[in-house]
C-alpha atoms as a PDB file:
ATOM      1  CA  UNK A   1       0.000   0.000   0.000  1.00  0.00           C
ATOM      2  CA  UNK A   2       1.559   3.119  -0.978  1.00  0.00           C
ATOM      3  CA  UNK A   3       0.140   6.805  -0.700  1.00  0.00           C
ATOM      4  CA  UNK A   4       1.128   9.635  -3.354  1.00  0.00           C
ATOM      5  CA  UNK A   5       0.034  12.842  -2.015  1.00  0.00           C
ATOM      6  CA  UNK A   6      -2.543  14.956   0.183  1.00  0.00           C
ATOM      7  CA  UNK A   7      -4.250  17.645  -1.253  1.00  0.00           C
ATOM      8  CA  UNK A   8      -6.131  20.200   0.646  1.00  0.00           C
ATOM      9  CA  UNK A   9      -9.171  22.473  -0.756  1.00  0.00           C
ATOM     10  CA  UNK A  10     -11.108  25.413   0.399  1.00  0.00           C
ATOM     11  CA  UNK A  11     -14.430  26.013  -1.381  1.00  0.00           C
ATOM     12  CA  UNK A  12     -13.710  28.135  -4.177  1.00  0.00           C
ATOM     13  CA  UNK A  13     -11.239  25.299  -5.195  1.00  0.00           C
ATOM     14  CA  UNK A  14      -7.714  27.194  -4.027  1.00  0.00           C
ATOM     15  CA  UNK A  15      -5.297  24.716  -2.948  1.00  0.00           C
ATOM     16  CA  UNK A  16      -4.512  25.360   0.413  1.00  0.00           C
ATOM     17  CA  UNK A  17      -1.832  22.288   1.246  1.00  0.00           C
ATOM     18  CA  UNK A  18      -0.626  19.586  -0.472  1.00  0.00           C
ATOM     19  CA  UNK A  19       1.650  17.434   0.478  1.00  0.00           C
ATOM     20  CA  UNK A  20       3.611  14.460  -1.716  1.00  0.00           C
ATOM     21  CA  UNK A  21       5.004  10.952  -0.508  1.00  0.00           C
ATOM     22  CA  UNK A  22       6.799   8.037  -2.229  1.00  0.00           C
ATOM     23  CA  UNK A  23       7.696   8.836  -5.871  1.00  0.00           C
ATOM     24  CA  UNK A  24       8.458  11.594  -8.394  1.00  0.00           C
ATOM     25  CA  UNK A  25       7.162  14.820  -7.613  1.00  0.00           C
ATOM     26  CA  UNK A  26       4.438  15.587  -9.752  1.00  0.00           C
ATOM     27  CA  UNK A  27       4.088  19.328  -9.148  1.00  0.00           C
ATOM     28  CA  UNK A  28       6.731  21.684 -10.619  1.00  0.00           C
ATOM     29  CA  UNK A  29       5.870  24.834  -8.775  1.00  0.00           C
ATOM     30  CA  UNK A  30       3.426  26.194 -11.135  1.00  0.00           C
ATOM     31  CA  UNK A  31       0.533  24.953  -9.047  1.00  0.00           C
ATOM     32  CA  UNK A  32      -1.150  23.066 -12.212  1.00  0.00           C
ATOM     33  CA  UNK A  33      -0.773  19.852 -10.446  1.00  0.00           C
ATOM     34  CA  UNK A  34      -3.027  20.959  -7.574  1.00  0.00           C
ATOM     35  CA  UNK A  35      -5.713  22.705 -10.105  1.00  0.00           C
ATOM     36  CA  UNK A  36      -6.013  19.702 -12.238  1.00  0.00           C
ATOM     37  CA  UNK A  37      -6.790  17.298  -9.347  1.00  0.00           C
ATOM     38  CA  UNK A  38      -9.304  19.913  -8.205  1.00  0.00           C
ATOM     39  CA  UNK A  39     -11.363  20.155 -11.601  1.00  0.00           C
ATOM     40  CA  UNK A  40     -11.627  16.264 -12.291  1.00  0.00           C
ATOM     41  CA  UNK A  41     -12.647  16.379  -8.571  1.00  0.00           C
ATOM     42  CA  UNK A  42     -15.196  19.220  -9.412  1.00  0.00           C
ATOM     43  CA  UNK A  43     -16.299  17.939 -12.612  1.00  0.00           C
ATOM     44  CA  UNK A  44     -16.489  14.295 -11.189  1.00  0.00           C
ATOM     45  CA  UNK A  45     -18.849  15.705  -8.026  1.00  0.00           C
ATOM     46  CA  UNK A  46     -20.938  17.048 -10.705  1.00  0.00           C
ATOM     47  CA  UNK A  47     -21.515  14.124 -12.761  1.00  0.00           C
ATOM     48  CA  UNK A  48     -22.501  11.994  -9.544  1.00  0.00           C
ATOM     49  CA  UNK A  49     -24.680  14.349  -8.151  1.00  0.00           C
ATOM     50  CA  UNK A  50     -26.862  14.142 -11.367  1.00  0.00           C
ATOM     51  CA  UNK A  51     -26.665  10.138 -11.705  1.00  0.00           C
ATOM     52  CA  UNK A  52     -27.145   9.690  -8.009  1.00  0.00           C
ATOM     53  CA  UNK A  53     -31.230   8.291  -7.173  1.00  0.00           C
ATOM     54  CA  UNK A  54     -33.597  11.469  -6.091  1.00  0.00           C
ATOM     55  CA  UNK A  55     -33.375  11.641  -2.197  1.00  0.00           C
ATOM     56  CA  UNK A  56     -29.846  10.619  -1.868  1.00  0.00           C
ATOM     57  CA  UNK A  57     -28.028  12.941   0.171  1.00  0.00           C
ATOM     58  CA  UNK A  58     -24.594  12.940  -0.824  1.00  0.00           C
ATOM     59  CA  UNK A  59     -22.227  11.906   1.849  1.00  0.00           C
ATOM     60  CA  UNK A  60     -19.290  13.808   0.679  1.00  0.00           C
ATOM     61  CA  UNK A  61     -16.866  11.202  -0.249  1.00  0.00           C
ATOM     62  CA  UNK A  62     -15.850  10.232  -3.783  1.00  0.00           C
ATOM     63  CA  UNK A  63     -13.655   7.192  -5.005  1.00  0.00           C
ATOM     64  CA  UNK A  64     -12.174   7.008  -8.547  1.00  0.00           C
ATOM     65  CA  UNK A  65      -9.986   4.132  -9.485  1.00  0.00           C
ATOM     66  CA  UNK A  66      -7.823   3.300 -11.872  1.00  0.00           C
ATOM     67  CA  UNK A  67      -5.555   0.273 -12.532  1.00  0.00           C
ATOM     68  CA  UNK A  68      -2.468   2.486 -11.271  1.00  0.00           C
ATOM     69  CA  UNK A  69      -4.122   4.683  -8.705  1.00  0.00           C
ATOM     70  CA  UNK A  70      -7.192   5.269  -6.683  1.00  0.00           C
ATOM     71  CA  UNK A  71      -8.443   9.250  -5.994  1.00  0.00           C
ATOM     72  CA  UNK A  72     -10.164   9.338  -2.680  1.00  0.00           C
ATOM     73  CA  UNK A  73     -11.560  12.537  -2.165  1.00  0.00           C
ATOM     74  CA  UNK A  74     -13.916  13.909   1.233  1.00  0.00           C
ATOM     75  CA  UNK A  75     -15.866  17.353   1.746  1.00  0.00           C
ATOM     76  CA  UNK A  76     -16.772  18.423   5.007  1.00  0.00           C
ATOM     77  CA  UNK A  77     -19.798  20.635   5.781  1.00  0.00           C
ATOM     78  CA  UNK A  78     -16.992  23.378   6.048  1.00  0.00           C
ATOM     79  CA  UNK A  79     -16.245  23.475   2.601  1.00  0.00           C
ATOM     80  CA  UNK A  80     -12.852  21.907   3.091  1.00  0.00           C
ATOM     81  CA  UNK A  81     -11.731  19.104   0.220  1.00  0.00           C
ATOM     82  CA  UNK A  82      -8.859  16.554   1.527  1.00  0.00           C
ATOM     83  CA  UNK A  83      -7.822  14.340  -1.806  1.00  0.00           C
ATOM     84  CA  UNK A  84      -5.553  11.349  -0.862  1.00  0.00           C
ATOM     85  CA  UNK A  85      -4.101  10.110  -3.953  1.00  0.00           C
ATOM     86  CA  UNK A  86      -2.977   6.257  -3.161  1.00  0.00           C
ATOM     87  CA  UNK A  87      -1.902   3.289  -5.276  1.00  0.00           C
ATOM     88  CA  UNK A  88      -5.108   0.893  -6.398  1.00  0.00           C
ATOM     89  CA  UNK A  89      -3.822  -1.871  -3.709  1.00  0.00           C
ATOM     90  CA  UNK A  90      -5.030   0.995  -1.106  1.00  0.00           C
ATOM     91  CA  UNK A  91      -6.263  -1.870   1.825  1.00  0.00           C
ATOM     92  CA  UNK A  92      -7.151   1.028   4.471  1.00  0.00           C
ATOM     93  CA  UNK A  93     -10.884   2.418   4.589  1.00  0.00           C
ATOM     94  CA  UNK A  94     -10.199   6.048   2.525  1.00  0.00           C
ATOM     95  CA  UNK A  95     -13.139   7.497   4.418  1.00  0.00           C
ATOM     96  CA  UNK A  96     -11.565   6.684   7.907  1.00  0.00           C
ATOM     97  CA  UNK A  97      -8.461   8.153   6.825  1.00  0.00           C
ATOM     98  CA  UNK A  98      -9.360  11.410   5.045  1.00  0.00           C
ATOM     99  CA  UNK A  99     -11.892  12.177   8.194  1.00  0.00           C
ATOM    100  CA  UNK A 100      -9.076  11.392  10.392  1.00  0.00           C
ATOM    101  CA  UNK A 101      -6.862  13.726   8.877  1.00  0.00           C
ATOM    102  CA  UNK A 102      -9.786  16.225   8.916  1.00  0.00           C
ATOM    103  CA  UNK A 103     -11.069  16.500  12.325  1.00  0.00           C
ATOM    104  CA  UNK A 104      -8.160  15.103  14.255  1.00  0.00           C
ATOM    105  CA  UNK A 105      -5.007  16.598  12.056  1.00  0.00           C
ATOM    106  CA  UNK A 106      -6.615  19.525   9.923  1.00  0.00           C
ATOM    107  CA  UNK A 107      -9.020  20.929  12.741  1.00  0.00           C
ATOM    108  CA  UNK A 108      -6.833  20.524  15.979  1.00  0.00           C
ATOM    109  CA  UNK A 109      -3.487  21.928  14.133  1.00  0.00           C
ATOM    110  CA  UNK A 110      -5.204  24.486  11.373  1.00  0.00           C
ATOM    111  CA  UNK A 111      -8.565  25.485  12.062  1.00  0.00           C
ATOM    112  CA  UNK A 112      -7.958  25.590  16.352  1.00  0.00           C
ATOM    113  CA  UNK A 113      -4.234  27.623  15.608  1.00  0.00           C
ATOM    114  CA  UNK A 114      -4.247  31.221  16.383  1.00  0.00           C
ATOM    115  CA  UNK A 115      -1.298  31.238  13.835  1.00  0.00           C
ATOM    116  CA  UNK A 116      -2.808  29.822  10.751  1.00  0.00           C
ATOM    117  CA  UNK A 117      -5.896  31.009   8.954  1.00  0.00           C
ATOM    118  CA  UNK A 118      -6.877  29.155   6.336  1.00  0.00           C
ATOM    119  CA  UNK A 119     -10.024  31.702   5.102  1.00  0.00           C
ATOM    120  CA  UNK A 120      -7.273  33.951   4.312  1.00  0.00           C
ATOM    121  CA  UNK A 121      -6.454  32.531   0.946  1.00  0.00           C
ATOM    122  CA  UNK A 122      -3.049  31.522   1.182  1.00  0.00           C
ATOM    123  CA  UNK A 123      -1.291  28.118   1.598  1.00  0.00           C
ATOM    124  CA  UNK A 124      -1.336  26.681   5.255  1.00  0.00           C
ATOM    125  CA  UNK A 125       2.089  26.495   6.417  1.00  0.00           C
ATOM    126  CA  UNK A 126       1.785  24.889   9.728  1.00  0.00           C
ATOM    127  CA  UNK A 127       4.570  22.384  10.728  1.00  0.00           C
ATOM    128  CA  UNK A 128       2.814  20.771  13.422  1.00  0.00           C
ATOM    129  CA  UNK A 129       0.016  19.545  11.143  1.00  0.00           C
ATOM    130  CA  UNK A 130       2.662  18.632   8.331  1.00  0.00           C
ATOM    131  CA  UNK A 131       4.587  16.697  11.641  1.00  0.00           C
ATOM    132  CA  UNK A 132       1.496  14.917  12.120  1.00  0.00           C
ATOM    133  CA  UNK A 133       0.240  14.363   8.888  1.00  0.00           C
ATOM    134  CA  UNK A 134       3.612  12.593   8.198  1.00  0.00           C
ATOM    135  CA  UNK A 135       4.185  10.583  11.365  1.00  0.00           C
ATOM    136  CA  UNK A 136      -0.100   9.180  10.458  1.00  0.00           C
ATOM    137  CA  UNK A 137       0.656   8.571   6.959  1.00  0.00           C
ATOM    138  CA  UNK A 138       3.793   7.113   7.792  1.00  0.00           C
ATOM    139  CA  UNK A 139       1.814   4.118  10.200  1.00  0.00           C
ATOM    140  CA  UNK A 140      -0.359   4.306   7.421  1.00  0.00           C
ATOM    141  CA  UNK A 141       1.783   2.247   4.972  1.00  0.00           C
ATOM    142  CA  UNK A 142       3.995   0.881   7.295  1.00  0.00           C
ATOM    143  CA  UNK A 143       6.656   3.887   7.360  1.00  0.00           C
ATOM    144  CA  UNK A 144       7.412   3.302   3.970  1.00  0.00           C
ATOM    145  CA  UNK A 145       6.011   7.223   3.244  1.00  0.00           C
ATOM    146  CA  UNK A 146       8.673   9.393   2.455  1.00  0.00           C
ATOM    147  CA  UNK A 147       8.446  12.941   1.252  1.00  0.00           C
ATOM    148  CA  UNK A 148       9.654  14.047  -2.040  1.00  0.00           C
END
């Protein structure tokens, strides 16, 4: 089981952290990386939402696989979108993970920080989340996560 990357979303789709593990890095600065995963994510929400049955509330959680990867992808009634990006052998539960990192990593470090404000716009530098978004993702896949 191997984990790519971490994305993090506010509501009007600015990417406010992202984080990559175990492999080339995919993003060369320019921030395209980020956007692209955020309108297939978009784009993907809205297809969904019109094949889903009438009634169906949407739970906020998205999976997309491929033969190579697996997009897991989690809004919370804040607005916030967490992506985990993972190979397709992924054994965890996604949805444990990505609410994990929401409420226990995101909210505690982020949201709680008199520091760090994340409605400001800009990327969330915080390196007590990043400590602790490392040391989870890194029991994750058995330590095997190392950033590139």
């Amino acid at each position: 089981m191997v984990l790519y990357s971490l994305h993090v979303f506010d509501r009007s789709g600015r990417c406010l952290f992202d984080r990559e593990w175990n492999g080339p890095r995919r993003d060369d600065g320019s921030g395209e990386h980020p956007r692209l995963v955020f309108g297939m994510l978009h784009s993907l929400g809205e297809v969904s939402n019109k094949l889903a049955p009438r009634g169906r509330a949407p739970d906020g959680h998205i999976t997309v696989r491929t033969d190579s990867y697996a997009l897991h992808a989690f809004e919370a009634l804040s607005g916030y979108r967490f992506v985990l990006l993972a190979d397709a052998e992924f054994k965890g539960d996604p949805r444990a993970v990505l609410f994990h990192v929401y409420a226990q990593l995101w909210v505690e470090c982020v949201v709680k920080s008199p520091v760090q404000d994340p409605t400001a716009g800009g990327r969330v530098g915080s390196p007590l989340f990043e400590q602790q978004l490392d040391k989870y993702v890194g029991g994750l896949d058995g330590g095997a996560a190392t950033k590139t």
